[in-house]
Protein backbone atom coordinates (compact mmCIF):
# COMPACT_ATOMS: atom_id res chain seq x y z
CA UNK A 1 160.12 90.92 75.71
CA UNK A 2 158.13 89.54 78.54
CA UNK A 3 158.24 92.12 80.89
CA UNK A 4 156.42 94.50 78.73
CA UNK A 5 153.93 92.14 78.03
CA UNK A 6 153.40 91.69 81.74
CA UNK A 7 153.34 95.75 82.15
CA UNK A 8 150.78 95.92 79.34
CA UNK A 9 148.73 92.35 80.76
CA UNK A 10 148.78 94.61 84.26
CA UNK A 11 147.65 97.63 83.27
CA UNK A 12 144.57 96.17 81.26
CA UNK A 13 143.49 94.46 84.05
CA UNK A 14 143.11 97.15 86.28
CA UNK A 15 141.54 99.37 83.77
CA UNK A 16 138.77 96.47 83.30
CA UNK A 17 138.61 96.96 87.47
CA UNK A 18 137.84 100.39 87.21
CA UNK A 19 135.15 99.89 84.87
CA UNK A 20 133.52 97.36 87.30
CA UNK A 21 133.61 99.61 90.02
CA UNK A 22 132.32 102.55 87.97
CA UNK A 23 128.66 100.17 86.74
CA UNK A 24 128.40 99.52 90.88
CA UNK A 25 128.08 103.23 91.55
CA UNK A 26 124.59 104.50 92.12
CA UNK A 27 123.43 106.31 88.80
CA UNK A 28 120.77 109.44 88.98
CA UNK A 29 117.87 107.44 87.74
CA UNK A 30 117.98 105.15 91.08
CA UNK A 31 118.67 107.51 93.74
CA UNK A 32 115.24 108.34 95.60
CA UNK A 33 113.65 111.37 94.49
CA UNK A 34 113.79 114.67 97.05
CA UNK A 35 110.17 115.00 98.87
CA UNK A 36 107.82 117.43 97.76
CA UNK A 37 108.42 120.61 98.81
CA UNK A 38 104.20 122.02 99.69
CA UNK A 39 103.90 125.79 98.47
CA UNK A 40 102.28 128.84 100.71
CA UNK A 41 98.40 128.29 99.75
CA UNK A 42 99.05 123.97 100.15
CA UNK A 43 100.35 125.01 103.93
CA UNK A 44 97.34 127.74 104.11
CA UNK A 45 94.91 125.09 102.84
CA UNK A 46 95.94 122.39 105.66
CA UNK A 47 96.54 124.28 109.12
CA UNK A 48 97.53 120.65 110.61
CA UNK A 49 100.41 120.18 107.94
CA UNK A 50 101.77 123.86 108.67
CA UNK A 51 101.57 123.61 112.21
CA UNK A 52 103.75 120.37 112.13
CA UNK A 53 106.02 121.76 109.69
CA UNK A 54 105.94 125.39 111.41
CA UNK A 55 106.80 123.35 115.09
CA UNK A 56 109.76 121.53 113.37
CA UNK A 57 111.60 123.99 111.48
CA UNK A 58 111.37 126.18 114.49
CA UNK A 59 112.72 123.85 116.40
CA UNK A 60 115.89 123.19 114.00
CA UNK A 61 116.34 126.80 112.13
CA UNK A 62 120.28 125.80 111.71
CA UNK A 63 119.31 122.58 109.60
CA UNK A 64 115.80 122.62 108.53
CA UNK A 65 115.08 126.66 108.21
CA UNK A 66 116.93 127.52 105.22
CA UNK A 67 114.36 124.64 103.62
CA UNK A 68 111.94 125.17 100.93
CA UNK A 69 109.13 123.60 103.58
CA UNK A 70 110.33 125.95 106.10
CA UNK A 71 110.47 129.07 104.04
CA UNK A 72 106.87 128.54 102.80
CA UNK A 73 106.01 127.29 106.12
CA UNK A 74 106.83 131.00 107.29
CA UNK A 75 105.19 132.98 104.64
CA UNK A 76 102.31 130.92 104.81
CA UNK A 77 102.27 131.83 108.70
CA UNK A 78 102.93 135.70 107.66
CA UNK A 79 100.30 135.70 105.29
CA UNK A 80 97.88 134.11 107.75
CA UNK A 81 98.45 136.56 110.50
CA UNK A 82 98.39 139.61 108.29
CA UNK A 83 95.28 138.43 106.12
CA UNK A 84 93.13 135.69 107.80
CA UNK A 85 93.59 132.24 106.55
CA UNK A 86 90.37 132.89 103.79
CA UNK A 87 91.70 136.31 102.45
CA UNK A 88 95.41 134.71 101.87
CA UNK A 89 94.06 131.72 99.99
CA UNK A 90 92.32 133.89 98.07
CA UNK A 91 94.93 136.49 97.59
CA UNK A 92 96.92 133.34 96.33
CA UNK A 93 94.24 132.10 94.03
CA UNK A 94 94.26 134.88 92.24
């Protein structure tokens, strides 16, 4: 009669464990929020900001190029060779 008992005393206290270690885990509302990813006409609006972010996702294109900074880093540098910085903000604007 004791030995279940003890089976039964067991297995409640490691479910009560589990439950502690499940409240310690991180939950979605405290993990730090991604950054900003700038669009096409915020990089064509500040040339200093796109050539930093242009110089760095060149430099890393197996981490950082498949980025959302890096991908509108590099339209916003298409755009601004094909159009002139003034005609692809305005062709953005639109």
């Amino acid at each position: 009669m004791k030995q279940p008992l003890l089976v039964f005393g067991s297995l409640l206290m490691l479910a009560a464990c589990g439950d502690k270690a499940r409240d310690k885990s991180p939950s979605r509302s405290t993990s730090p929020e991604p950054p900003k990813v700038r669009t096409v006409l915020e990089f064509l609006e500040n040339p200093e900001a796109l050539d930093e972010t242009w110089a760095k996702c060149r430099n890393d294109l197996g981490v950082l190029g498949a980025t959302g900074e890096c991908v509108n880093a590099g339209y916003a540098k298409e755009r601004l060779m094909m159009l002139g910085r003034e005609r692809a903000i305005q062709s953005l604007k639109r």
